[in-house]
N, C-alpha and C. Protein backbone atom coordinates (compact mmCIF):
# COMPACT_ATOMS: atom_id res chain seq x y z
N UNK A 1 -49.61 89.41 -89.74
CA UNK A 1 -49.73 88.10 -90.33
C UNK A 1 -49.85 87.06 -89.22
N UNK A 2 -50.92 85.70 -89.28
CA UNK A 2 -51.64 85.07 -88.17
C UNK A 2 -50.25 84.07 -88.35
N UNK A 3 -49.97 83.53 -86.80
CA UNK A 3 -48.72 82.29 -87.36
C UNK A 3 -49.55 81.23 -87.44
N UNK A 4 -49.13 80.25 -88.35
CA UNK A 4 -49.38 78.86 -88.37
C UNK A 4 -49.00 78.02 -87.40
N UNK A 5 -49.66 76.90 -87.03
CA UNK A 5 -48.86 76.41 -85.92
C UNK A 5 -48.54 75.19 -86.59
N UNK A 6 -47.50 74.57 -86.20
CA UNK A 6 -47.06 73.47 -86.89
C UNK A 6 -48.28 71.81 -86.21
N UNK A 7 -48.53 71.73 -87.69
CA UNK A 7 -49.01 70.72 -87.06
C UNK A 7 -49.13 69.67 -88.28
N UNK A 8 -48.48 68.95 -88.02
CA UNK A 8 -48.92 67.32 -89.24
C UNK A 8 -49.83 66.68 -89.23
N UNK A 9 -50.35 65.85 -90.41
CA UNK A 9 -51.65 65.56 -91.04
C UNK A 9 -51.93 64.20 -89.67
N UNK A 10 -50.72 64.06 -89.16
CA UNK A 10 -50.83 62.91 -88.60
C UNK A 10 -51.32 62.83 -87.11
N UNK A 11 -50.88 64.31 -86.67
CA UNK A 11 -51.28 64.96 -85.33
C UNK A 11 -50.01 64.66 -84.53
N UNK A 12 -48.89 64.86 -84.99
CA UNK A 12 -47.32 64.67 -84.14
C UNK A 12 -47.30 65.62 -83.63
N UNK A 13 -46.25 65.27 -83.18
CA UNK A 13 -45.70 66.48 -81.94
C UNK A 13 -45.15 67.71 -82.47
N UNK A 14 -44.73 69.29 -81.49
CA UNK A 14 -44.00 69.93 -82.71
C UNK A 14 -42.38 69.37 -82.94
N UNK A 15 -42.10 68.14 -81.74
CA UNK A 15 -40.58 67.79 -82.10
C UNK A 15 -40.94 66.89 -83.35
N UNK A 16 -41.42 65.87 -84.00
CA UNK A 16 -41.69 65.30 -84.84
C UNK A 16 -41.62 66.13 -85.99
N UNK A 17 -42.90 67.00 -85.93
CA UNK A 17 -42.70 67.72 -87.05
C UNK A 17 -41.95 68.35 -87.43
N UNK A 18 -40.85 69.08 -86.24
CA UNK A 18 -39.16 69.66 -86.30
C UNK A 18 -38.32 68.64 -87.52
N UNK A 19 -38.61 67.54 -87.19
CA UNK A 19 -37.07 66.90 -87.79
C UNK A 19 -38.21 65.96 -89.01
N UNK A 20 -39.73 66.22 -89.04
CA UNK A 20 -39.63 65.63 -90.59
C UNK A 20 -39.67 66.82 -91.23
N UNK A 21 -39.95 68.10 -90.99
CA UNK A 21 -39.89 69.19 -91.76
C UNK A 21 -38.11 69.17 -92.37
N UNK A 22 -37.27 68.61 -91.12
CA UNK A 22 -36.41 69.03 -91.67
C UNK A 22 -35.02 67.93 -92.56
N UNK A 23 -36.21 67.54 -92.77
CA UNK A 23 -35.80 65.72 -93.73
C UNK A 23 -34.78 64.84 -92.84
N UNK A 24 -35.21 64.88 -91.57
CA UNK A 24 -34.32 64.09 -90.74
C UNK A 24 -34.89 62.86 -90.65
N UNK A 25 -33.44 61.81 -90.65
CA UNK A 25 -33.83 60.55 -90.38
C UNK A 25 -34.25 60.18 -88.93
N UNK A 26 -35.71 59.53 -88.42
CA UNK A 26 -35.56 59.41 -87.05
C UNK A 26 -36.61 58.37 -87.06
N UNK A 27 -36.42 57.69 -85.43
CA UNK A 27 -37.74 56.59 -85.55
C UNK A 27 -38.45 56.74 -84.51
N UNK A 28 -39.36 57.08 -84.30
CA UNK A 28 -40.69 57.02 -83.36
C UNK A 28 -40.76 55.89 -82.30
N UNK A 29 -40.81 56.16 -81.04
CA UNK A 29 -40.95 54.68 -79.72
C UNK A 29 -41.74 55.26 -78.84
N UNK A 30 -42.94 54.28 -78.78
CA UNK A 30 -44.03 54.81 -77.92
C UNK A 30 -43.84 53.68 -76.75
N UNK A 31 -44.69 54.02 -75.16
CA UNK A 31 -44.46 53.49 -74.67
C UNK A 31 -45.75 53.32 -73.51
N UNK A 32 -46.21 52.68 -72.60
CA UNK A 32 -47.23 53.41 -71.74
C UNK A 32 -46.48 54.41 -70.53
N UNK A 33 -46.89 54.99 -70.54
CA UNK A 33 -46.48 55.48 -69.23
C UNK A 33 -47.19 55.82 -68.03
N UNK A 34 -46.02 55.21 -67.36
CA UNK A 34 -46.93 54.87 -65.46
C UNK A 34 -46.66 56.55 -65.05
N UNK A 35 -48.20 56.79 -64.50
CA UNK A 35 -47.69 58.17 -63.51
C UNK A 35 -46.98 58.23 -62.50
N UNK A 36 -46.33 56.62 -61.76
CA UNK A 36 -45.91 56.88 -60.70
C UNK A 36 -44.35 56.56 -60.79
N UNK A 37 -44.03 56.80 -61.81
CA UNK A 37 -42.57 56.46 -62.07
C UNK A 37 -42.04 57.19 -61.10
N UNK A 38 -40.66 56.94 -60.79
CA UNK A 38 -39.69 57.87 -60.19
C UNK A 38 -39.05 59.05 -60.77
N UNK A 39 -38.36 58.27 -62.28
CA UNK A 39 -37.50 59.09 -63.20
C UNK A 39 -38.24 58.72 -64.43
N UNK A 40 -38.84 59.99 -65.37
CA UNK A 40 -39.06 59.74 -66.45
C UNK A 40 -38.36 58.89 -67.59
N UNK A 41 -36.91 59.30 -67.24
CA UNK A 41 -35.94 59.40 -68.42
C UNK A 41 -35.36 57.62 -68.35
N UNK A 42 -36.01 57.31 -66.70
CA UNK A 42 -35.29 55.94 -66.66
C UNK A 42 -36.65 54.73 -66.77
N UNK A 43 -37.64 55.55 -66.53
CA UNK A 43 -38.58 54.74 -67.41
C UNK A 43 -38.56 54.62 -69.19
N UNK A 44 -38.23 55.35 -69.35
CA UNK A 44 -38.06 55.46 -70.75
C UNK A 44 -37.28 54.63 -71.42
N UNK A 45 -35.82 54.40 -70.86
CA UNK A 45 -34.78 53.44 -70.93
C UNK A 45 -35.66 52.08 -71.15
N UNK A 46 -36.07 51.95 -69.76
CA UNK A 46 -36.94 50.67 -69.18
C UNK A 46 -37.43 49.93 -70.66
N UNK A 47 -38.58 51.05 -70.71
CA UNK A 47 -39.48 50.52 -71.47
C UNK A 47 -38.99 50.34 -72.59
N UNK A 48 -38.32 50.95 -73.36
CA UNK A 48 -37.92 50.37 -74.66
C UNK A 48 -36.39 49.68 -74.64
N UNK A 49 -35.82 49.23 -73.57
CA UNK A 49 -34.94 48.36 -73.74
C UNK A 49 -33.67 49.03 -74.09
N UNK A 50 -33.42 50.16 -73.84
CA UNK A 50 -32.22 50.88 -74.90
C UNK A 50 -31.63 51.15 -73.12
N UNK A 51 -29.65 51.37 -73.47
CA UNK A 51 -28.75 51.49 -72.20
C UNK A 51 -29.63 52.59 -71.94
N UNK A 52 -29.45 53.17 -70.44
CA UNK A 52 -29.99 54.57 -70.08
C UNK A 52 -28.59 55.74 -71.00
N UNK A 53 -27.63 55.10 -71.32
CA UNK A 53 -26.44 55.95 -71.60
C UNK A 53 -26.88 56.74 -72.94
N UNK A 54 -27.87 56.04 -73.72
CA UNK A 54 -28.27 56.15 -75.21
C UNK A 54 -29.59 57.17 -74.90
N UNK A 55 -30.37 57.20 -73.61
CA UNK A 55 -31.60 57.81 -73.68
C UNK A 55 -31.09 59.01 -72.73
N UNK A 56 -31.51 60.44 -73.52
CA UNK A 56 -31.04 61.63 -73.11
C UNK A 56 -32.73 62.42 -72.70
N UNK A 57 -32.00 63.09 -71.69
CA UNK A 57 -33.15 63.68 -70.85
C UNK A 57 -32.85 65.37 -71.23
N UNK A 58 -34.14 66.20 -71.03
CA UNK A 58 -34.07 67.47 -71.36
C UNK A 58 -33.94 68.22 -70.45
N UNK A 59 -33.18 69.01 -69.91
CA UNK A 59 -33.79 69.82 -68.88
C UNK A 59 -32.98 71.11 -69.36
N UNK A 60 -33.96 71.80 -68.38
CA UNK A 60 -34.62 73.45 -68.73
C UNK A 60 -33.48 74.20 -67.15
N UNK A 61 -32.28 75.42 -67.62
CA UNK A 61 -31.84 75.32 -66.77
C UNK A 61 -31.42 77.17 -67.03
N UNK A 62 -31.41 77.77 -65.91
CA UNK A 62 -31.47 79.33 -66.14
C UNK A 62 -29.57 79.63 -65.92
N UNK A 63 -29.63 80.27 -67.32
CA UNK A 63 -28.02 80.32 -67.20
C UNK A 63 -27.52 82.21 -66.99
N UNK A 64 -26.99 83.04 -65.92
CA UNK A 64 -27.53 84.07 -66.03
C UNK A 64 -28.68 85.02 -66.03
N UNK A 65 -29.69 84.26 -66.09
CA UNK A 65 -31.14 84.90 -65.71
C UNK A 65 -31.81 84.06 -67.25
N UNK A 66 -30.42 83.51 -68.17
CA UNK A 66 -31.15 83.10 -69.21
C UNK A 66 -31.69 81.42 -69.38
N UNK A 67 -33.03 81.24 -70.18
CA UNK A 67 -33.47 79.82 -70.09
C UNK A 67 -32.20 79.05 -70.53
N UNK A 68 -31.87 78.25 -71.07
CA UNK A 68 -30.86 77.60 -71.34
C UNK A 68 -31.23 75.94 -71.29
N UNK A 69 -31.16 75.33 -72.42
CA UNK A 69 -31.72 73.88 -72.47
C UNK A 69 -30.40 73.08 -72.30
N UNK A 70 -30.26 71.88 -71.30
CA UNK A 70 -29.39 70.69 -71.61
C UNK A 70 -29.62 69.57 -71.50
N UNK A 71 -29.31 68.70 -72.71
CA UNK A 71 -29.65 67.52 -72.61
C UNK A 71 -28.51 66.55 -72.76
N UNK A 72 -28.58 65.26 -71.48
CA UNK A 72 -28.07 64.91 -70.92
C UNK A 72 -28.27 63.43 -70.85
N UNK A 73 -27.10 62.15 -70.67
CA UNK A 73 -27.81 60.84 -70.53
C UNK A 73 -28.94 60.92 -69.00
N UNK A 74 -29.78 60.18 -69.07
CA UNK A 74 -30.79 60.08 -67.88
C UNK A 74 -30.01 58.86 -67.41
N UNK A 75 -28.95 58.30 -67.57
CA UNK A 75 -27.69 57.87 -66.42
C UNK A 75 -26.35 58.26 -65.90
N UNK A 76 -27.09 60.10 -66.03
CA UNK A 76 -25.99 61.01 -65.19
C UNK A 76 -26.98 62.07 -64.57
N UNK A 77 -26.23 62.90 -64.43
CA UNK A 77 -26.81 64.11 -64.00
C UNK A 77 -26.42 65.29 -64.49
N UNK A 78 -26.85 66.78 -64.23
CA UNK A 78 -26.44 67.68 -65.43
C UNK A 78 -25.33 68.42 -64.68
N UNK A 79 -24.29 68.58 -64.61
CA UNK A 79 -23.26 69.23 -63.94
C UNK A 79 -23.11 71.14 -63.97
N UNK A 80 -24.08 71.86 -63.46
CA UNK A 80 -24.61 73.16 -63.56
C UNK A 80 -23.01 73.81 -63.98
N UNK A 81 -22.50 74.13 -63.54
CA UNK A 81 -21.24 75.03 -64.03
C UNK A 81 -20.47 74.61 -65.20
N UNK A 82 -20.45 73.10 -65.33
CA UNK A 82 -20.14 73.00 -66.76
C UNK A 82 -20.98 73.42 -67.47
N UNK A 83 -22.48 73.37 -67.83
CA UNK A 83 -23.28 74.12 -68.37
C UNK A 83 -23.24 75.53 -68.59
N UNK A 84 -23.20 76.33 -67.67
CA UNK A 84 -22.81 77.87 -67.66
C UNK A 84 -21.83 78.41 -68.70
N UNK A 85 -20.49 77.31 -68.49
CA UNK A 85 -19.01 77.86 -68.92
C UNK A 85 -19.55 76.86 -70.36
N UNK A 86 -20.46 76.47 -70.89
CA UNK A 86 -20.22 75.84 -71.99
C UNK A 86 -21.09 76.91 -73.09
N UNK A 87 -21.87 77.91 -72.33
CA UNK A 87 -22.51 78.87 -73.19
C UNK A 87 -22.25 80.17 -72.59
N UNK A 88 -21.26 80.32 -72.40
CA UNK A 88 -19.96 81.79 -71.90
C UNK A 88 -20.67 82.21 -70.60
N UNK A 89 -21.42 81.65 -69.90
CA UNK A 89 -21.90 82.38 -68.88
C UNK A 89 -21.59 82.20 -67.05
N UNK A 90 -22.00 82.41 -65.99
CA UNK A 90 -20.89 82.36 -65.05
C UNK A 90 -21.97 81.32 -64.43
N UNK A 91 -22.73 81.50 -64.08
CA UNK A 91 -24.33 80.76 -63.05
C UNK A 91 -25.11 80.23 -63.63
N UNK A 92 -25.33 78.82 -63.05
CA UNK A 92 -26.26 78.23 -63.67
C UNK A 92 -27.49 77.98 -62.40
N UNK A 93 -28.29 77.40 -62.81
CA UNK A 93 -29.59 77.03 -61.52
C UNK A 93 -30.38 76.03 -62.55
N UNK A 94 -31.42 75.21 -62.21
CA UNK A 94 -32.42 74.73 -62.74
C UNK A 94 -33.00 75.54 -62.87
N UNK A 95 -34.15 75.67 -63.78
CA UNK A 95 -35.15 76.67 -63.90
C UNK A 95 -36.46 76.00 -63.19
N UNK A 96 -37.32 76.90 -62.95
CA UNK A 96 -38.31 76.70 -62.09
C UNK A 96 -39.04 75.75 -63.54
N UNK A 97 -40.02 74.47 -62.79
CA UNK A 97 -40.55 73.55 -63.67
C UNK A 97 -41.77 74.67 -64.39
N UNK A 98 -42.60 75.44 -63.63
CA UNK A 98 -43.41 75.47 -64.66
C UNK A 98 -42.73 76.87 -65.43
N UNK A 99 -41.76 77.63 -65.28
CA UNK A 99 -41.47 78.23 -66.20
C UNK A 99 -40.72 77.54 -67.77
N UNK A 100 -40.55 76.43 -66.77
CA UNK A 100 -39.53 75.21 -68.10
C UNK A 100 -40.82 75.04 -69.04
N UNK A 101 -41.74 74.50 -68.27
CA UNK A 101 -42.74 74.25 -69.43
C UNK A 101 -43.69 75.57 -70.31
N UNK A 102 -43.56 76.68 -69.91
CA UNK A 102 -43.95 77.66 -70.54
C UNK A 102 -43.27 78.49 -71.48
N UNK A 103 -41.90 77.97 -71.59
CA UNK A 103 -41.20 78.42 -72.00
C UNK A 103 -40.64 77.65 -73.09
N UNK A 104 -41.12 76.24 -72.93
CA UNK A 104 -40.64 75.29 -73.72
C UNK A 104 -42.23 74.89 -74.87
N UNK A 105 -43.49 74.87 -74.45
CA UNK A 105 -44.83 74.39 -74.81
C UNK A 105 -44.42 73.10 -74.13
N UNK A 106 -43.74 72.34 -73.86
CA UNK A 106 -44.12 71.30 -72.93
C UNK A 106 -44.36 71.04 -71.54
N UNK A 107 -44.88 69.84 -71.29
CA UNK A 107 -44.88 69.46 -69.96
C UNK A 107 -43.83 69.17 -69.72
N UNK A 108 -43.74 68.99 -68.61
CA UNK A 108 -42.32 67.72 -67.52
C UNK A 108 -42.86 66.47 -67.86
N UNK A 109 -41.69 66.10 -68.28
CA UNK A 109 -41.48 64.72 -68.73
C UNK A 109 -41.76 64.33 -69.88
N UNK A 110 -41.88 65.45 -70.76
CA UNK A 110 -42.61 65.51 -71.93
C UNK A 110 -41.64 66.66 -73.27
N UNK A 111 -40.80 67.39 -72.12
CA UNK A 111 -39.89 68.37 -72.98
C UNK A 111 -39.01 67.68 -73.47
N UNK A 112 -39.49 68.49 -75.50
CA UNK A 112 -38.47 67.56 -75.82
C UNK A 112 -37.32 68.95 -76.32
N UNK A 113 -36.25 68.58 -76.85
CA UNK A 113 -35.04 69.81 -77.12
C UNK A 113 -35.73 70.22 -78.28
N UNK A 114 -36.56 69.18 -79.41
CA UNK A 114 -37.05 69.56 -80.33
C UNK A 114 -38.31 70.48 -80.96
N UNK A 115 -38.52 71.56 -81.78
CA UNK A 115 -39.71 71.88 -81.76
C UNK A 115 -40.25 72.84 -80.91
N UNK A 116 -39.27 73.50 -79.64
CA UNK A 116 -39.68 74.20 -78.44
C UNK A 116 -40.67 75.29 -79.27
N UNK A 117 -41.28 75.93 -78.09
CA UNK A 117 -42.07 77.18 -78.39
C UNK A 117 -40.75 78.38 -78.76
N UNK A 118 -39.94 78.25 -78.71
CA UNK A 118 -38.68 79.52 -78.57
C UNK A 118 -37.40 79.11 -78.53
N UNK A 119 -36.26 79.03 -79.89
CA UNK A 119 -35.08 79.02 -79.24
C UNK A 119 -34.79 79.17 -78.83
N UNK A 120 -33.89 77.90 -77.54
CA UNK A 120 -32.95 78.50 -76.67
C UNK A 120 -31.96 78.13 -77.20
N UNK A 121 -30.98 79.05 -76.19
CA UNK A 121 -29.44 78.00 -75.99
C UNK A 121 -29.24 76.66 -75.88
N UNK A 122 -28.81 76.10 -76.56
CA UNK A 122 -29.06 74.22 -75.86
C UNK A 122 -27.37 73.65 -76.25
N UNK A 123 -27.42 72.66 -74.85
CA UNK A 123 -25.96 72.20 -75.16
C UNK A 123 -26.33 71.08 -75.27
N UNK A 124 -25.60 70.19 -75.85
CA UNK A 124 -25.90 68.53 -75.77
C UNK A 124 -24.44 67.87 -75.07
N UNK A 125 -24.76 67.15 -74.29
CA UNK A 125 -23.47 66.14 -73.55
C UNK A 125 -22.86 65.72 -74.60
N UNK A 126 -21.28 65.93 -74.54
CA UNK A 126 -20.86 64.94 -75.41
C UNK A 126 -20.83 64.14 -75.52
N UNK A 127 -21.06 63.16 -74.33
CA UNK A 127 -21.19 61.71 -74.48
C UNK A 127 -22.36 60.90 -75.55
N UNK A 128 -22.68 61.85 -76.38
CA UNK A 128 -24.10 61.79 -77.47
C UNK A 128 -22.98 60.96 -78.66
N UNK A 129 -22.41 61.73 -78.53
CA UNK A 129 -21.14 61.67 -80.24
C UNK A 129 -20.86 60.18 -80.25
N UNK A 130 -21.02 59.54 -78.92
CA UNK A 130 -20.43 58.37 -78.65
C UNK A 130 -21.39 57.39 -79.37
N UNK A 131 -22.59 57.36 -79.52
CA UNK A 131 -23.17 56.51 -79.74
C UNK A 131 -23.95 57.04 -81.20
N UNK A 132 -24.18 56.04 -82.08
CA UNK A 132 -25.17 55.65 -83.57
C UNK A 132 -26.12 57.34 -83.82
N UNK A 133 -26.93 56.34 -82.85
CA UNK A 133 -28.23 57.33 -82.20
C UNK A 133 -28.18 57.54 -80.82
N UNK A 134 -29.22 58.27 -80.05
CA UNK A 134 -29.59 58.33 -79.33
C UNK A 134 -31.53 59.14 -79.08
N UNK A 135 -31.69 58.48 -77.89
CA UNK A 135 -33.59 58.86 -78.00
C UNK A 135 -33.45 59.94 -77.07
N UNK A 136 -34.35 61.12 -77.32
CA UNK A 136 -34.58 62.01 -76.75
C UNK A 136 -36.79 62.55 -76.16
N UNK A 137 -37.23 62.88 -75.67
CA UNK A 137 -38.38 63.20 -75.77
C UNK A 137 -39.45 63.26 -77.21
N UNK A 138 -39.86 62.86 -77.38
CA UNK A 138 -40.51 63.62 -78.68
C UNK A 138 -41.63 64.43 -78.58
N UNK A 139 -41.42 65.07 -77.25
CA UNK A 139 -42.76 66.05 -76.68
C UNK A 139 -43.89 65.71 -75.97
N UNK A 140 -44.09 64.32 -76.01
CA UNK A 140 -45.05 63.66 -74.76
C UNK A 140 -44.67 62.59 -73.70
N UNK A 141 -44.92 62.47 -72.79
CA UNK A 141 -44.62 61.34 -71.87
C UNK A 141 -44.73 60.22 -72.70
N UNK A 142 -44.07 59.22 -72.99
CA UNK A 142 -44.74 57.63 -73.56
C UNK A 142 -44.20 57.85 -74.61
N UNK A 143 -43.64 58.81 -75.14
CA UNK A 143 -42.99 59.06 -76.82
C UNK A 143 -41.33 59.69 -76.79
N UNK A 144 -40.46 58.63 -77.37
CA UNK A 144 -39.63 59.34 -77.13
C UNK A 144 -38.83 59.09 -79.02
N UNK A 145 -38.11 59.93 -79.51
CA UNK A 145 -37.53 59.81 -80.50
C UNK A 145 -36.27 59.45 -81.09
N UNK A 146 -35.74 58.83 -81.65
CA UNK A 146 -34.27 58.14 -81.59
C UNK A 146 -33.86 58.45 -82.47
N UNK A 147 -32.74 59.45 -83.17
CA UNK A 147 -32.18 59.99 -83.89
C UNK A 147 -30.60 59.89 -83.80
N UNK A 148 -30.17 60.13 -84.87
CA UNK A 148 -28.42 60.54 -84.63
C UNK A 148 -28.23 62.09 -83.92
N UNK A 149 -27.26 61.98 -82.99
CA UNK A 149 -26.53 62.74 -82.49
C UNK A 149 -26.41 64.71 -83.01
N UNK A 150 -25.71 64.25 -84.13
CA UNK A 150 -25.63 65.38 -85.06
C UNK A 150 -26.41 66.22 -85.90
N UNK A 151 -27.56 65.05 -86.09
CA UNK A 151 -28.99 65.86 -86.39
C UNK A 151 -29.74 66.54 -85.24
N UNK A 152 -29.54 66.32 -83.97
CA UNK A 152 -30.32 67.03 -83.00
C UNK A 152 -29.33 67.79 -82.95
N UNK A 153 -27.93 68.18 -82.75
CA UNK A 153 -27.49 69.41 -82.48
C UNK A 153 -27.71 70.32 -83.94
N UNK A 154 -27.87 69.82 -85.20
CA UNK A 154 -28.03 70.44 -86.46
C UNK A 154 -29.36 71.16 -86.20
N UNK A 155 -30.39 70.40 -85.29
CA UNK A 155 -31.96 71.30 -85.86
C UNK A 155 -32.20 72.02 -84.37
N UNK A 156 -31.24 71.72 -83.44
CA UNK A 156 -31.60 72.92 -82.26
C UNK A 156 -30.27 73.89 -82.10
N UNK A 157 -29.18 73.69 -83.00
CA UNK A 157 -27.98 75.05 -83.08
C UNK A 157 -27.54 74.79 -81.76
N UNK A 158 -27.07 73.27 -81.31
CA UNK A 158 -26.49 73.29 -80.34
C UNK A 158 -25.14 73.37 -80.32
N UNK A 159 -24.61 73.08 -78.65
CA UNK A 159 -22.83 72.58 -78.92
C UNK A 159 -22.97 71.35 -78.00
N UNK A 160 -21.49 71.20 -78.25
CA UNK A 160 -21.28 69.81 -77.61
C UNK A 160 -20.32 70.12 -76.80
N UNK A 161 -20.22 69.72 -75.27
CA UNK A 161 -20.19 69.69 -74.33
C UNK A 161 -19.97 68.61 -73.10
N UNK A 162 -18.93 68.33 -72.56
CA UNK A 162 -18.96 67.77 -71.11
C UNK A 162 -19.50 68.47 -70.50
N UNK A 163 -21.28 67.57 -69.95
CA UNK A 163 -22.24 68.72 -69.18
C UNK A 163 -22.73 67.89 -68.18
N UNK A 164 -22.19 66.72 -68.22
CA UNK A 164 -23.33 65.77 -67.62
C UNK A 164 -22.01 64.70 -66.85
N UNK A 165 -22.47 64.59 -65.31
CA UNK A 165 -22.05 64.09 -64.59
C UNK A 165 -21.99 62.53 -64.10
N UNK A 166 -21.35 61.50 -63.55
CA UNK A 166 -21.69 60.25 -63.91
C UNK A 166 -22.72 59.98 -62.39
């Protein structure tokens, strides 16, 4: 049997179509994006005006030999061994970028937690719980998505976690 690929009438992303498939409340923020940024995650802030504490960054991180997703405010950093010990495992590393994106269907700067090509493991910082919403990727550079907290750990089977460093 051929798979379908997810795709909306509208031409969204597959994180978009993740959370309207899955009757989630969320709002769409587009943005331009400069190629010569420094930090994606703090252009992102930038551009739409939101604390960097509220805009969470994705990254792709090998826990044990396994992919392992964490997402994190993009006004910290990801603290590798809390990561490890937050999904029973001993070692953490970044994962190599283009295996992140092959593993994810996205680019860098563009991965969102939502919609991946393949469940992973994914932890979310707790510092998420803290706030309304928070924006995460919505799968392209210039697009990022702003949702509650509890709906992104609801549609990627995450946990919550001190993962992310100040």
């Amino acid at each position: 049997m051929a798979r379908k690929k997810r795709k909306s009438a509208s031409g969204g992303t597959p994180a978009t179509v993740a959370a309207t498939e899955a009757g989630v409340a969320f709002t769409l923020h587009s943005y331009e994006h400069d190629p010569a940024a420094a930090s994606y995650g703090e252009e992102a802030a930038e551009a739409l005006g939101v604390a960097p504490e509220r805009v969470f960054k994705t990254l792709v991180a090998d826990v044990d030999g396994a992919p392992t997703v964490a997402v994190v405010p993009v006004s910290g950093s990801l603290d590798l061994k809390a990561l490890a010990a937050a999904v029973g495992g001993k070692r953490a590393a970044m994962a190599d970028p283009a295996a992140a994106e092959r593993t994810t269907g996205y680019v860098r700067g563009g991965i969102s937690p939502l919609g991946q090509r393949k469940a992973l493991p994914t932890v979310v910082d707790a510092s998420a719980e803290r706030h309304g919403t928070i924006c995460v990727s919505a799968g392209r550079r210039g697009l990022e998505i702003e949702l509650a907290p509890a709906d992104l750990v609801k549609l990627t089977g995450a946990v919550t976690a001190p993962i992310a460093r100040p």
